[in-house]
N, C-alpha and C. Protein backbone atom coordinates (compact mmCIF):
# COMPACT_ATOMS: atom_id res chain seq x y z
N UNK A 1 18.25 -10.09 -15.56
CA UNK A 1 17.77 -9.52 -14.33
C UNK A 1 18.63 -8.30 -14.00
N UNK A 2 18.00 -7.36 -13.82
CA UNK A 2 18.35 -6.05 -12.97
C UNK A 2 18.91 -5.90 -11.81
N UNK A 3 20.02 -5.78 -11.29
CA UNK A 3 20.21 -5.70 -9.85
C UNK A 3 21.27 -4.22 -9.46
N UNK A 4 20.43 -3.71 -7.94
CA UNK A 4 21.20 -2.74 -7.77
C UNK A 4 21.87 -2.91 -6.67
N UNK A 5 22.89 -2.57 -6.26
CA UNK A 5 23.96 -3.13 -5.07
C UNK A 5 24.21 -1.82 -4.06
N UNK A 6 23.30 -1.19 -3.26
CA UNK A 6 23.63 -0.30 -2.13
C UNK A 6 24.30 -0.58 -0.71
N UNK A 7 25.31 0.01 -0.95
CA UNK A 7 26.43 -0.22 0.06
C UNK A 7 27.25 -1.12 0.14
N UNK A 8 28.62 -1.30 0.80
CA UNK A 8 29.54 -2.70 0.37
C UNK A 8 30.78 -1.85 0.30
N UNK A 9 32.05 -2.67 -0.04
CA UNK A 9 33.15 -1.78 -0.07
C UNK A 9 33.86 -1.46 -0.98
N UNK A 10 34.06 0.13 -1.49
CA UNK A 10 35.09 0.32 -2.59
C UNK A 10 35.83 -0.41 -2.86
N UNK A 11 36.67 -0.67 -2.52
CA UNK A 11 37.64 -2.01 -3.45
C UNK A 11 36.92 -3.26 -4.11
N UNK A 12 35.63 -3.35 -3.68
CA UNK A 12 35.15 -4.70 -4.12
C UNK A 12 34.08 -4.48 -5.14
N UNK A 13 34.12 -3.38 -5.36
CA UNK A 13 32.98 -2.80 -6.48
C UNK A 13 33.31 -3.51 -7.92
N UNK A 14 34.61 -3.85 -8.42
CA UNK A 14 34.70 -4.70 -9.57
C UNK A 14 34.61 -6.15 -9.28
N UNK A 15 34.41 -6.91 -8.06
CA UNK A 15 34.42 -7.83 -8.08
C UNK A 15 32.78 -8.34 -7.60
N UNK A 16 31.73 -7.01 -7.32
CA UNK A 16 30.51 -7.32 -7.33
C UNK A 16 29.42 -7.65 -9.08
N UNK A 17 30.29 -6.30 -9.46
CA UNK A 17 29.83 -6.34 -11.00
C UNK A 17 30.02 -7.92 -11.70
N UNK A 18 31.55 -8.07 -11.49
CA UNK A 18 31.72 -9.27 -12.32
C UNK A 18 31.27 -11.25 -11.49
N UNK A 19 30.56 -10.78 -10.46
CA UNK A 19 29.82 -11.39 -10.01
C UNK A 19 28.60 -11.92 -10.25
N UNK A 20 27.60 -10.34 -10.38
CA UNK A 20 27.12 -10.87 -11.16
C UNK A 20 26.28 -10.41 -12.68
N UNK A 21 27.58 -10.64 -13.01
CA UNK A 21 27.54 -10.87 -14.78
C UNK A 21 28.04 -12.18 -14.71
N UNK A 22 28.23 -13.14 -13.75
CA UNK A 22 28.51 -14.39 -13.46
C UNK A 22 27.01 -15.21 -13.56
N UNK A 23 26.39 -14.44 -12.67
CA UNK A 23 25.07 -14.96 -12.84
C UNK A 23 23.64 -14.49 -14.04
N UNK A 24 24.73 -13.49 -14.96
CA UNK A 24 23.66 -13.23 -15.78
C UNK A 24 22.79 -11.61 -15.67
N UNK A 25 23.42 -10.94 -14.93
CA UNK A 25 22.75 -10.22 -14.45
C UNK A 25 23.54 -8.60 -14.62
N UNK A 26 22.74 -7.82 -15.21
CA UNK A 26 22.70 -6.55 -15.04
C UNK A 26 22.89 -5.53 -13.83
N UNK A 27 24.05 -5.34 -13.01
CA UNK A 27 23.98 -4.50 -12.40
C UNK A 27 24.69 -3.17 -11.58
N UNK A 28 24.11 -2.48 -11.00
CA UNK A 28 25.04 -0.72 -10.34
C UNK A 28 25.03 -1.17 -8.98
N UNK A 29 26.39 -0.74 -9.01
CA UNK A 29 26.95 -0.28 -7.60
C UNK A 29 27.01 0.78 -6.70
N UNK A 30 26.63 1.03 -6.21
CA UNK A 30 26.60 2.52 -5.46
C UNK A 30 27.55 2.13 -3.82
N UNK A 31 28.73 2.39 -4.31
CA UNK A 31 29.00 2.11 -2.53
C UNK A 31 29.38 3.15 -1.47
N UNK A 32 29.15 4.82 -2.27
CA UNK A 32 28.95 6.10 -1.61
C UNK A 32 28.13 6.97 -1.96
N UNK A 33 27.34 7.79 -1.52
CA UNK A 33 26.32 8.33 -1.76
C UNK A 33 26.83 9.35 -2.70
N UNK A 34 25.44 9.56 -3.93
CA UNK A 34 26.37 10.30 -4.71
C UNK A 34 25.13 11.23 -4.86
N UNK A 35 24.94 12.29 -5.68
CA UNK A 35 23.55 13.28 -5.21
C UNK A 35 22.93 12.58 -7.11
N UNK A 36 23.36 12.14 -7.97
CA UNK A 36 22.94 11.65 -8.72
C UNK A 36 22.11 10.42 -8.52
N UNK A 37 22.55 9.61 -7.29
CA UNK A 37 21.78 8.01 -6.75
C UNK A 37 20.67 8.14 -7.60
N UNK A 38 19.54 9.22 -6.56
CA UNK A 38 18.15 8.70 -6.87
C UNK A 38 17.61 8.69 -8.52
N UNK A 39 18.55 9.05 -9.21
CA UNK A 39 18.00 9.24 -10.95
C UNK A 39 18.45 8.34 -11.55
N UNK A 40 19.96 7.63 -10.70
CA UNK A 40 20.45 6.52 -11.44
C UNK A 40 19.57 4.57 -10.90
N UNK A 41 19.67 4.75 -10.22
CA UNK A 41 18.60 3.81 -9.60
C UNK A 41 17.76 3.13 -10.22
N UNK A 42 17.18 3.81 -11.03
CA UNK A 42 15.74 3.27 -11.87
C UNK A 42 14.69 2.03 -11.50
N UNK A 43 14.91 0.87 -12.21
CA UNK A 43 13.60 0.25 -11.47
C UNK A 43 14.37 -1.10 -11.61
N UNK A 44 14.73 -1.60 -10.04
CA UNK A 44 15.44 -2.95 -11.03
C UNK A 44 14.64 -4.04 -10.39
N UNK A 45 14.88 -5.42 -11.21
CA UNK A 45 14.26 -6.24 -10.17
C UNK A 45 14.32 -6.72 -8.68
N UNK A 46 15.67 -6.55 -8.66
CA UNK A 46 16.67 -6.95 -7.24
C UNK A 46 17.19 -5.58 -6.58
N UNK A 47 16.98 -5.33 -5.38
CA UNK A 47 17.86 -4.42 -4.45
C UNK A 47 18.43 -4.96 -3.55
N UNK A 48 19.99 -4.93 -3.45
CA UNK A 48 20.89 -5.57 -2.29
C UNK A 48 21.25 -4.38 -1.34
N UNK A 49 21.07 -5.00 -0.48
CA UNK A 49 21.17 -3.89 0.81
C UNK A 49 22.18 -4.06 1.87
N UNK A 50 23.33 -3.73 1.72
CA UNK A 50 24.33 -4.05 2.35
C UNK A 50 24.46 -3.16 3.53
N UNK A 51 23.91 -3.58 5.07
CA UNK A 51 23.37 -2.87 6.06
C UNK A 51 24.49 -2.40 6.55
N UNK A 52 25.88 -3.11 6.98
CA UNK A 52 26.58 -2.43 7.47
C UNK A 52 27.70 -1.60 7.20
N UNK A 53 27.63 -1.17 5.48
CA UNK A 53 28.46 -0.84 5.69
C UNK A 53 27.77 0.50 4.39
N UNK A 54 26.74 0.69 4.66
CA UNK A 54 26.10 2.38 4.30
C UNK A 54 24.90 2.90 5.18
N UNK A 55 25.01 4.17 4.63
CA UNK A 55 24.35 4.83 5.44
C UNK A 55 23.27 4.80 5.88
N UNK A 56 22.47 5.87 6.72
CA UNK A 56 20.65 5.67 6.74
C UNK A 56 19.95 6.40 5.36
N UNK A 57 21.03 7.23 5.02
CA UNK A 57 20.63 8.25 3.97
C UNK A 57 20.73 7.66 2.42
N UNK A 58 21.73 6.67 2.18
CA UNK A 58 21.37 5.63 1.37
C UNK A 58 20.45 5.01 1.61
N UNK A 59 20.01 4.33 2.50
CA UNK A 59 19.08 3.65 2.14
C UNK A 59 17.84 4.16 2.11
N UNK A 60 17.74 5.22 2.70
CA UNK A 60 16.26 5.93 2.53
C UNK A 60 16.35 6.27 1.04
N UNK A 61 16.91 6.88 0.60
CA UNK A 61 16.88 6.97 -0.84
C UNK A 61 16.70 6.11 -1.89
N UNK A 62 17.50 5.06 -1.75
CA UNK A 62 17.16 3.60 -2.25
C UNK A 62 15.71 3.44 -2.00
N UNK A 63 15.20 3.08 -0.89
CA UNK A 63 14.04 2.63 -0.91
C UNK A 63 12.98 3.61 -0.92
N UNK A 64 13.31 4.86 -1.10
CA UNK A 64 12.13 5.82 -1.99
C UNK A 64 12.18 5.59 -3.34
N UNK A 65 13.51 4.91 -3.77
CA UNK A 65 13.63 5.07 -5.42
C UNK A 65 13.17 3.93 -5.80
N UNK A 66 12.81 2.36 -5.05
CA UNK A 66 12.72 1.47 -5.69
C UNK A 66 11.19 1.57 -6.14
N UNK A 67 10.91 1.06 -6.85
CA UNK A 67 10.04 0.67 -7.54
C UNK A 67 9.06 -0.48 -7.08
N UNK A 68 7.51 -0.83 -7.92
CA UNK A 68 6.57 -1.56 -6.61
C UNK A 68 7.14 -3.40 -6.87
N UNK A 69 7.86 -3.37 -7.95
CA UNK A 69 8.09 -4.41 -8.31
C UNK A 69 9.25 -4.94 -7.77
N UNK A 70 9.88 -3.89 -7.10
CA UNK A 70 11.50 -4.24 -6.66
C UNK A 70 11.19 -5.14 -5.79
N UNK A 71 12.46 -6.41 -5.55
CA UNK A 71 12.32 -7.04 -4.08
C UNK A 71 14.01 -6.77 -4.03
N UNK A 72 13.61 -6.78 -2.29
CA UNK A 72 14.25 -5.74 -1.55
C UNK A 72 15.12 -6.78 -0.84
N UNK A 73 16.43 -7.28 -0.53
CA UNK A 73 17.06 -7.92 0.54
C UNK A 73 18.09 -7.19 0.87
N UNK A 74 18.03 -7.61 2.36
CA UNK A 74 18.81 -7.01 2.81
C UNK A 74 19.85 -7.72 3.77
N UNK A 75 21.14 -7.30 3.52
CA UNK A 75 22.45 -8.14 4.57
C UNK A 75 23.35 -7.39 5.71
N UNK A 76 23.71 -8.38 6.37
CA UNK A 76 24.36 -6.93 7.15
C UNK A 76 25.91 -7.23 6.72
N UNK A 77 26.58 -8.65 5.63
CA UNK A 77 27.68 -8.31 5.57
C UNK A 77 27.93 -8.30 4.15
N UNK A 78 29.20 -7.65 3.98
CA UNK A 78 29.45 -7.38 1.87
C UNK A 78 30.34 -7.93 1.78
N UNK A 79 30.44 -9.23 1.94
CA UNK A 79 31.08 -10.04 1.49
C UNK A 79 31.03 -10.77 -0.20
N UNK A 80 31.50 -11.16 -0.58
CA UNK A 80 31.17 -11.53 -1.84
C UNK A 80 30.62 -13.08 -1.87
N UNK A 81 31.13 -13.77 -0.97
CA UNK A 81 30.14 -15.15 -0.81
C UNK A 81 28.70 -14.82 -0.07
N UNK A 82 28.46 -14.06 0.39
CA UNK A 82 27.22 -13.30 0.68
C UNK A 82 26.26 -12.69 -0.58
N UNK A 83 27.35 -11.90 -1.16
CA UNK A 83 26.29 -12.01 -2.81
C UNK A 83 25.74 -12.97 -3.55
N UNK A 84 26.81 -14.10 -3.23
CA UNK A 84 26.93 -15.21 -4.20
C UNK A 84 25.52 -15.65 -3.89
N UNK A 85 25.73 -15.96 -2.44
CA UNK A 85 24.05 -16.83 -1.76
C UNK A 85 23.46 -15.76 -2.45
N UNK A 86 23.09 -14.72 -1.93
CA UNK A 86 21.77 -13.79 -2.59
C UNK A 86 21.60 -14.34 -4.13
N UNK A 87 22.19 -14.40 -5.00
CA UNK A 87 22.53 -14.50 -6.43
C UNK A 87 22.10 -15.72 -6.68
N UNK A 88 22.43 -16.65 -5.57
CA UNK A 88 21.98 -18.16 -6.00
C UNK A 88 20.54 -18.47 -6.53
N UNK A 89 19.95 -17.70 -4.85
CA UNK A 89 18.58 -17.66 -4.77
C UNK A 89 17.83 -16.89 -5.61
N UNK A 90 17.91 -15.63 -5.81
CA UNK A 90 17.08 -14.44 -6.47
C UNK A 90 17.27 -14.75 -8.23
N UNK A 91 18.58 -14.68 -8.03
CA UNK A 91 19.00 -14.64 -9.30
C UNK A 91 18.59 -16.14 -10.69
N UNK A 92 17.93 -15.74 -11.70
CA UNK A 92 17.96 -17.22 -12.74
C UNK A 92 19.16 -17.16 -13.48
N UNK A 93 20.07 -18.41 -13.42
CA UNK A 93 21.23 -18.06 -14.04
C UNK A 93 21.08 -18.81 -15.20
């Protein structure tokens, strides 16, 4: 599974990846807007939406870039036991 991780906090960006590659899963971090986003993005199955702690301009971008197949959740905290739940559910491990 594909997953893309918008917004959340720099320091925790290696401990989202190896999260989940815990659960099996493929995925990018974006936790500052970068002008490359919308090309790197591509089509994944999962979009995590970490509400409070990015922008409006991330996420508009994100969700122009996702794809019709993407499902979309969204949190308001980036915590990593917060991924975990998302990961439990979405994710087939």
């Amino acid at each position: 599974m594909s997953i893309v991780i918008i917004g959340g906090n720099e320091c925790m960006e290696r401990d989202y990846l190896n999260l989940c590659k815990e659960h099996g899963c493929n995925a990018k971090v974006f936790c500052k807007y970068k002008s490359c986003m919308k090309d790197r993005i591509g089509n994944p199955d999962l979009m995590i939406l970490f509400t409070h702690t990015v922008s409006h301009k991330m996420i508009k971008v994100a969700l122009d870039s996702a794809g019709t197949g993407t499902q979309i959740v969204r949190t308001h905290t980036s915590s990593k036991t917060s991924l975990r739940s998302i990961l439990r559910t979405y994710a087939q491990t």
